[in-house]
PDB file of N, CA and C in Angstrom:
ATOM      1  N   UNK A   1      37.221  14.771 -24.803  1.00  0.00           N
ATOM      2  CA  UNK A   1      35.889  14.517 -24.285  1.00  0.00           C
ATOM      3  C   UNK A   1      34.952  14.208 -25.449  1.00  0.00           C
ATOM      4  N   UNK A   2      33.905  13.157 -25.062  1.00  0.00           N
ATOM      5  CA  UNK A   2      33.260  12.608 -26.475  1.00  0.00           C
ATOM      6  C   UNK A   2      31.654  13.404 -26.466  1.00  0.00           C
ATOM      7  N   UNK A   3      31.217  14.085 -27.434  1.00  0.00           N
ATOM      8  CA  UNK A   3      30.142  14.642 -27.385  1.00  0.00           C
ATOM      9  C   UNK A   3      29.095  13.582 -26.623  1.00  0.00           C
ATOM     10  N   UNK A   4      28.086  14.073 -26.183  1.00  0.00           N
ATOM     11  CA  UNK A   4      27.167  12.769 -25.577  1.00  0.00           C
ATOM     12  C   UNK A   4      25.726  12.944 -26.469  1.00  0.00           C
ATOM     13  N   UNK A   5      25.207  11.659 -27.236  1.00  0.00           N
ATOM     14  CA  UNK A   5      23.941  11.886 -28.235  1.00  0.00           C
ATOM     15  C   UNK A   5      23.025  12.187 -26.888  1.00  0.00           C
ATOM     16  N   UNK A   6      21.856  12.932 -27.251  1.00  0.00           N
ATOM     17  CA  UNK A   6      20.892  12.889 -26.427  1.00  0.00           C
ATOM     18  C   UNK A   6      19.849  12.312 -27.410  1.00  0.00           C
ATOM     19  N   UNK A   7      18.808  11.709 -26.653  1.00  0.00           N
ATOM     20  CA  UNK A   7      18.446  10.308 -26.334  1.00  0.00           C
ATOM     21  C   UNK A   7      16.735  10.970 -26.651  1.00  0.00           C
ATOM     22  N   UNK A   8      15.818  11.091 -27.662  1.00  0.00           N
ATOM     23  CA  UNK A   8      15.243  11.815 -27.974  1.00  0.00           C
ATOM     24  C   UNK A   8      13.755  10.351 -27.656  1.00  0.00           C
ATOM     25  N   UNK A   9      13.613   8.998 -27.501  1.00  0.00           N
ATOM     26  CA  UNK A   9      12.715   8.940 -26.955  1.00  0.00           C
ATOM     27  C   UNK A   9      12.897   8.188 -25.379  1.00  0.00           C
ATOM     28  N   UNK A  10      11.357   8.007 -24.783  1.00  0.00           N
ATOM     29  CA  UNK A  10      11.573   7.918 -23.045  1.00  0.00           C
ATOM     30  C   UNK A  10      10.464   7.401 -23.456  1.00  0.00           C
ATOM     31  N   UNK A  11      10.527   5.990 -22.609  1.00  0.00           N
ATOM     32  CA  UNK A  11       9.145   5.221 -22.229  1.00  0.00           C
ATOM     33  C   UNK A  11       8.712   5.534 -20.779  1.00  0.00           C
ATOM     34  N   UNK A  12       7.380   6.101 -20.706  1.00  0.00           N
ATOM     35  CA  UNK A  12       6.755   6.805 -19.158  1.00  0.00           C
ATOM     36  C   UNK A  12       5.786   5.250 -19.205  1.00  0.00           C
ATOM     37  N   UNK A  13       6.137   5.216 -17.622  1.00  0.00           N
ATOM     38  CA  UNK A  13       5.157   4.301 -17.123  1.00  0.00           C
ATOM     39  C   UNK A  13       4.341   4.900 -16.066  1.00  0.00           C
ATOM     40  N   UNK A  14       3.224   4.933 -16.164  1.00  0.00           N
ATOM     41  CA  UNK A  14       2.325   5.087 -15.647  1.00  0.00           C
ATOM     42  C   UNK A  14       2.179   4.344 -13.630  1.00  0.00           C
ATOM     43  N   UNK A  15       1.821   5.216 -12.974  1.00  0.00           N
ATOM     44  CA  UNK A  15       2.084   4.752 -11.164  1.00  0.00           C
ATOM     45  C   UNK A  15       0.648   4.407 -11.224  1.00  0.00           C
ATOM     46  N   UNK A  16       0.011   4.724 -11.849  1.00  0.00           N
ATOM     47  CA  UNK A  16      -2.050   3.733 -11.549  1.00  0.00           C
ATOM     48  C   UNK A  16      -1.912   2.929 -11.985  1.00  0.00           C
ATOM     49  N   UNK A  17      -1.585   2.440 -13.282  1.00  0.00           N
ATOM     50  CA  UNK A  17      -1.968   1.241 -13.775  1.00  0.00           C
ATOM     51  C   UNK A  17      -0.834   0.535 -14.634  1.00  0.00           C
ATOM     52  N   UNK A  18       0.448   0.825 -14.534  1.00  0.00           N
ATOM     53  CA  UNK A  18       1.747   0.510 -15.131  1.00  0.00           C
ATOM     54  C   UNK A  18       1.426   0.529 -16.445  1.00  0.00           C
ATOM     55  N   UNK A  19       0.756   0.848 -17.686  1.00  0.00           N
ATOM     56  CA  UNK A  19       1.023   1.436 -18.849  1.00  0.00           C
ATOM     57  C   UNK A  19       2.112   1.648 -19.105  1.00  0.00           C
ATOM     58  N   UNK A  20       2.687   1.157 -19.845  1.00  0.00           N
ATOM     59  CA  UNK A  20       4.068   1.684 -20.505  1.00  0.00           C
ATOM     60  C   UNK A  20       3.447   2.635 -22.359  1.00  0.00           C
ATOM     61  N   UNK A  21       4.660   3.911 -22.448  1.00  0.00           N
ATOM     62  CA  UNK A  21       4.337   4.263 -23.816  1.00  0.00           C
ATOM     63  C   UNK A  21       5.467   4.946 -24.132  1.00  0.00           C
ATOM     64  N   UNK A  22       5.996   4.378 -25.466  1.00  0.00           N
ATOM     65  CA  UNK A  22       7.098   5.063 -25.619  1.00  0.00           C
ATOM     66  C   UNK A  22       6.873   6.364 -26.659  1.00  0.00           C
ATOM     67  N   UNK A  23       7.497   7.229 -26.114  1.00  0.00           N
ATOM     68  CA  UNK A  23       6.835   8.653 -26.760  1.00  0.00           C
ATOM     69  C   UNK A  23       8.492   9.656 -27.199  1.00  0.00           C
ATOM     70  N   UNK A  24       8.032  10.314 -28.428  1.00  0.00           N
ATOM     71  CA  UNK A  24       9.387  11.314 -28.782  1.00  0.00           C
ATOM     72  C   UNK A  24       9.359  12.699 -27.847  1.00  0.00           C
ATOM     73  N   UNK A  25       9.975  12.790 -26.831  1.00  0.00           N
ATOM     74  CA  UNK A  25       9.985  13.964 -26.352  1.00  0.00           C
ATOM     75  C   UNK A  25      10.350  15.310 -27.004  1.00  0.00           C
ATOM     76  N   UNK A  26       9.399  16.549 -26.355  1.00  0.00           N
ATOM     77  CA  UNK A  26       9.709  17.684 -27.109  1.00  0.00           C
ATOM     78  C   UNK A  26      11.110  18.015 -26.827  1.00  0.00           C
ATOM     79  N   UNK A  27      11.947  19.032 -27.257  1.00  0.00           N
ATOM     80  CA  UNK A  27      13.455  19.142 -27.738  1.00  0.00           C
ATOM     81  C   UNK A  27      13.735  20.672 -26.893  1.00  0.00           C
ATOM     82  N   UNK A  28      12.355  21.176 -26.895  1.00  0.00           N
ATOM     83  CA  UNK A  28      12.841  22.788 -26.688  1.00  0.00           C
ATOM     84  C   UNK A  28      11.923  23.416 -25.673  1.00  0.00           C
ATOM     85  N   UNK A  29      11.634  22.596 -24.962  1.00  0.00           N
ATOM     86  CA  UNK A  29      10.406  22.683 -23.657  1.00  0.00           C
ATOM     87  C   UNK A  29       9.908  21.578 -22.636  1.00  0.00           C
ATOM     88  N   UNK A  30       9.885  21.626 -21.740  1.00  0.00           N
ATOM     89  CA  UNK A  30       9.427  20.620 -20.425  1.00  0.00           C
ATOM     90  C   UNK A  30       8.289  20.394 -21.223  1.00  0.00           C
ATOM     91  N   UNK A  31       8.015  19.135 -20.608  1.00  0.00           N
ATOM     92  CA  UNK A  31       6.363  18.973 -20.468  1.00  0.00           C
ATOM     93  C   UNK A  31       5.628  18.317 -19.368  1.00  0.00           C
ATOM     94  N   UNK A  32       4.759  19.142 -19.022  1.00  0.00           N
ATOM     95  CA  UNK A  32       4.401  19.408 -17.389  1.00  0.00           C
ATOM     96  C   UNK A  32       3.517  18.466 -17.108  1.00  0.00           C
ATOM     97  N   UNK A  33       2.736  17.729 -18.621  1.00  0.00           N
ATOM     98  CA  UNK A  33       1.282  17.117 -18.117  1.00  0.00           C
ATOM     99  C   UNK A  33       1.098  16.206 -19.001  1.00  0.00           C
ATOM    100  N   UNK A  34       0.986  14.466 -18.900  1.00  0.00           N
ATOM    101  CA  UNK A  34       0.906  13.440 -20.010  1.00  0.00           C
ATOM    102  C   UNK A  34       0.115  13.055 -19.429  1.00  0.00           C
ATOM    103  N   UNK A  35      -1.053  12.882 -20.297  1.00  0.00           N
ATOM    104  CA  UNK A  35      -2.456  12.008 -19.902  1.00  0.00           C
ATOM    105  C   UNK A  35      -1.997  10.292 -20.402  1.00  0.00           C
ATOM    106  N   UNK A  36      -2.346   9.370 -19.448  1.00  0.00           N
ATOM    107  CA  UNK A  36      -1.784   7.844 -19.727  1.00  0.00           C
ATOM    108  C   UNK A  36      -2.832   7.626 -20.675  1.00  0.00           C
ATOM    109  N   UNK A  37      -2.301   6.641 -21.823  1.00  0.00           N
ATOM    110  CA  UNK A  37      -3.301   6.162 -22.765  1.00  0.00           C
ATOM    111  C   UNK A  37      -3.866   5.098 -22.283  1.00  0.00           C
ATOM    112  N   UNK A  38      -3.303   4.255 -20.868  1.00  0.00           N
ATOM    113  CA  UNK A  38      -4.002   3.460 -20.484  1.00  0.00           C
ATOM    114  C   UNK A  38      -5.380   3.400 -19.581  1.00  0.00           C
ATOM    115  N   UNK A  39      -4.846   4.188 -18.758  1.00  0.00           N
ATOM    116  CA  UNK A  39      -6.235   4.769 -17.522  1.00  0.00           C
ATOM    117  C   UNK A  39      -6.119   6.177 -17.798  1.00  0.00           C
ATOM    118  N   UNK A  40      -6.019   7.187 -18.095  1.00  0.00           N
ATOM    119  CA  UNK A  40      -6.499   8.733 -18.491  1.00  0.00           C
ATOM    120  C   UNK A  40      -5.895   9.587 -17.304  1.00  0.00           C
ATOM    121  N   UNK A  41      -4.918   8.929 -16.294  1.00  0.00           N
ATOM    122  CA  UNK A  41      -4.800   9.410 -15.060  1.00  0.00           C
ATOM    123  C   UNK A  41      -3.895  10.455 -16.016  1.00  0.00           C
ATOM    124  N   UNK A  42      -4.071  12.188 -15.488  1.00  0.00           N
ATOM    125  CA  UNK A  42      -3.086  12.932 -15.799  1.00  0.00           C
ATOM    126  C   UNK A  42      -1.917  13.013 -15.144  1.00  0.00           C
ATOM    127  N   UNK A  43      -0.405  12.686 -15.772  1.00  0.00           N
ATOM    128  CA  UNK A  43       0.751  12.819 -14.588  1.00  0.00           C
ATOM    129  C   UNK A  43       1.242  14.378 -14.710  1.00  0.00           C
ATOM    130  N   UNK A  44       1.556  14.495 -13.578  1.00  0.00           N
ATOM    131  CA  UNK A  44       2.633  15.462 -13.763  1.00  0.00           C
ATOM    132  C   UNK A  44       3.860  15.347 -12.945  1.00  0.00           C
ATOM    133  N   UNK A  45       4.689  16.334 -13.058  1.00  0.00           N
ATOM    134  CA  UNK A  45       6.069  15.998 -12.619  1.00  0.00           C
ATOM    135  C   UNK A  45       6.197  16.254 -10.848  1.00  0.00           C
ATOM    136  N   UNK A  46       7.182  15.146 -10.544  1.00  0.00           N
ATOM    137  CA  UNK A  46       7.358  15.067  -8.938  1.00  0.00           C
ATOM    138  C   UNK A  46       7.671  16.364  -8.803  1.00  0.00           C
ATOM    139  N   UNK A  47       7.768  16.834  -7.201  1.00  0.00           N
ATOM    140  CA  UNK A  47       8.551  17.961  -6.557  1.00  0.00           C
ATOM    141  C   UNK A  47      10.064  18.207  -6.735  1.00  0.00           C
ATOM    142  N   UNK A  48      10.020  18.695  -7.799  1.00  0.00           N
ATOM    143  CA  UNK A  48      11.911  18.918  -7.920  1.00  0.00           C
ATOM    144  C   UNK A  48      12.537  18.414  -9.140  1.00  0.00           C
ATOM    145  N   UNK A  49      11.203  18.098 -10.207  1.00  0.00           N
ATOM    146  CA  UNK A  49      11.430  17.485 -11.370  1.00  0.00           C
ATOM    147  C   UNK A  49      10.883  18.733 -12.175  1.00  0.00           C
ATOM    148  N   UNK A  50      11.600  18.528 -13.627  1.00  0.00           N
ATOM    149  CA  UNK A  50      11.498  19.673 -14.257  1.00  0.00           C
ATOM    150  C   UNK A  50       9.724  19.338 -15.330  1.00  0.00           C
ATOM    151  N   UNK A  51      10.039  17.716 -15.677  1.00  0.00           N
ATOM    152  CA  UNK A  51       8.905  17.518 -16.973  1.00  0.00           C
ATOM    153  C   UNK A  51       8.697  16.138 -15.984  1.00  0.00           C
ATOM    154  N   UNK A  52       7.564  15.640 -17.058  1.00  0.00           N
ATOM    155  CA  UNK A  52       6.861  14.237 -16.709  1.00  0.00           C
ATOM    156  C   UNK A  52       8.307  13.154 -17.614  1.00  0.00           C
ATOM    157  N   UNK A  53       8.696  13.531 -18.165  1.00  0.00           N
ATOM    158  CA  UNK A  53       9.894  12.261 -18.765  1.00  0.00           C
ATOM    159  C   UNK A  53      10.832  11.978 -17.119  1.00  0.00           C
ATOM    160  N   UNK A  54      11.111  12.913 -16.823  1.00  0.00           N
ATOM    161  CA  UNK A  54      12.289  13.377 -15.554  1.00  0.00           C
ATOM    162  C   UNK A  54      11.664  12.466 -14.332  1.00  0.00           C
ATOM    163  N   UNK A  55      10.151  12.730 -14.466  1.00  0.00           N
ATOM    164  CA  UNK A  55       9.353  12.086 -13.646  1.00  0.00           C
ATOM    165  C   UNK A  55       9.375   9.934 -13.450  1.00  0.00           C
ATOM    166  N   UNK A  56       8.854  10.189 -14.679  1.00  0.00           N
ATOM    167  CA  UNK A  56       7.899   8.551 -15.216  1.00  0.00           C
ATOM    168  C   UNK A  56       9.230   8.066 -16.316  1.00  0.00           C
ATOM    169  N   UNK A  57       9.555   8.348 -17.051  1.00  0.00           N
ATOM    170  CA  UNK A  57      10.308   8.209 -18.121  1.00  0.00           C
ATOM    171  C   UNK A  57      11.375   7.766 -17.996  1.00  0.00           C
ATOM    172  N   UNK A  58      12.259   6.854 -18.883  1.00  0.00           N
ATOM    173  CA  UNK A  58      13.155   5.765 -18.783  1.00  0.00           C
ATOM    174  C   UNK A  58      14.173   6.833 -19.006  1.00  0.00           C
ATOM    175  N   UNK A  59      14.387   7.786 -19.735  1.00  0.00           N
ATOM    176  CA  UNK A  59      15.558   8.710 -20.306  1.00  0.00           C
ATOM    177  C   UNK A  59      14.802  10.250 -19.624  1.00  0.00           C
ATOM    178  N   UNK A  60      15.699  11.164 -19.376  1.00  0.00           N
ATOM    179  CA  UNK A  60      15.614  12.771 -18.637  1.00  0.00           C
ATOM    180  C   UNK A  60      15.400  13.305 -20.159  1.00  0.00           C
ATOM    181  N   UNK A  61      14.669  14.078 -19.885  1.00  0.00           N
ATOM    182  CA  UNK A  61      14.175  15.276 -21.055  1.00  0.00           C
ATOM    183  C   UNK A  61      15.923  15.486 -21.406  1.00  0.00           C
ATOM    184  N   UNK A  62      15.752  15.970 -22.949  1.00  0.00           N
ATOM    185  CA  UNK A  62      16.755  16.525 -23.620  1.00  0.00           C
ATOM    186  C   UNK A  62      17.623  17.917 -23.300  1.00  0.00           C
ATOM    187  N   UNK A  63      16.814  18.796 -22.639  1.00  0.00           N
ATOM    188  CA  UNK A  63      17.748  19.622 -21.719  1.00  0.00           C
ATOM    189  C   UNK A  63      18.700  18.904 -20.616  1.00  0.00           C
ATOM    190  N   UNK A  64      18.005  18.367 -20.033  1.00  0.00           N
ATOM    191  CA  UNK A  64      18.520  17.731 -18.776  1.00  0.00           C
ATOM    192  C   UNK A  64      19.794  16.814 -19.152  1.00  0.00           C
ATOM    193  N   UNK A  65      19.684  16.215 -20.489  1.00  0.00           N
ATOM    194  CA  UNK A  65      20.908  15.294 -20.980  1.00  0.00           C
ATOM    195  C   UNK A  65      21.996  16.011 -21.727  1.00  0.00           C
ATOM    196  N   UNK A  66      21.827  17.177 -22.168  1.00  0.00           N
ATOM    197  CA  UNK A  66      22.527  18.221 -22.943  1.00  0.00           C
ATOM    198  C   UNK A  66      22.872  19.014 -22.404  1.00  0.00           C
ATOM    199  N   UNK A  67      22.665  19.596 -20.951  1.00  0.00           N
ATOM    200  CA  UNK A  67      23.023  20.307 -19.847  1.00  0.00           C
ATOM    201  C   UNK A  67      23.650  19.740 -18.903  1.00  0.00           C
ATOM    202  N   UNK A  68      23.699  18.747 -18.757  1.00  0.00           N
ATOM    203  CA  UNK A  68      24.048  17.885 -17.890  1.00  0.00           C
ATOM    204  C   UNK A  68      24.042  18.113 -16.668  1.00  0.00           C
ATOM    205  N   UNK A  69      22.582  18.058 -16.470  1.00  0.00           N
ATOM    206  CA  UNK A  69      21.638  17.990 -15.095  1.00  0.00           C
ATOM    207  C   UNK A  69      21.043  19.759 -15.147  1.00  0.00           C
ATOM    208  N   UNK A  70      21.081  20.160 -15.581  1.00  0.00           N
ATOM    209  CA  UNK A  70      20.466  21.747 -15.872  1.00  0.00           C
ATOM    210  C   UNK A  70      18.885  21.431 -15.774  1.00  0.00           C
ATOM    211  N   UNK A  71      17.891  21.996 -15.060  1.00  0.00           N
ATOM    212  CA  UNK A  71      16.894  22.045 -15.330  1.00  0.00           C
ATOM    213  C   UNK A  71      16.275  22.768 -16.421  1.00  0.00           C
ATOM    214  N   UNK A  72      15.591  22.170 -17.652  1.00  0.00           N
ATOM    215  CA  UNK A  72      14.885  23.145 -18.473  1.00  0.00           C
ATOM    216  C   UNK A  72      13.858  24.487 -18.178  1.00  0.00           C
ATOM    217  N   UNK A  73      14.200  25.218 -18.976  1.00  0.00           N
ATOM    218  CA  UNK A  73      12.989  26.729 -18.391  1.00  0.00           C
ATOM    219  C   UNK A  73      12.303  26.826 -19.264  1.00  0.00           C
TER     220      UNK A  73
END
């Protein structure tokens, strides 16, 4: 079995105003709340999502890829 790299940045796009931003996610914690640099709308994560990457974000937070599907705590 081949180790799997986890994938340390995620471009979040924004649902108001499609903003794209590619950002380094934190390593050792969800993150619950990204203000868009385009319109200021604060996101946070859907119902059943752990962070806003899981949410908006092209790649799952680094727990989620290193657990393989584990929600972060």
């Amino acid at each position: 079995m081949t180790p799997t790299t986890v994938k340390l940045q995620s471009t979040i796009t924004c649902p108001e105003c499609n903003h794209q931003a590619t950002e380094t996610m934190p390593t050792s914690a969800c993150q619950f709340f990204y203000e868009c640099k385009g319109c200021g709308t604060v996101l946070r994560p859907h119902k059943g999502d752990c962070c806003v990457y899981c949410s908006y974000g092209t790649e799952v937070c680094p727990p989620m890829q290193d657990d393989g599907g584990s929600c972060c705590k």
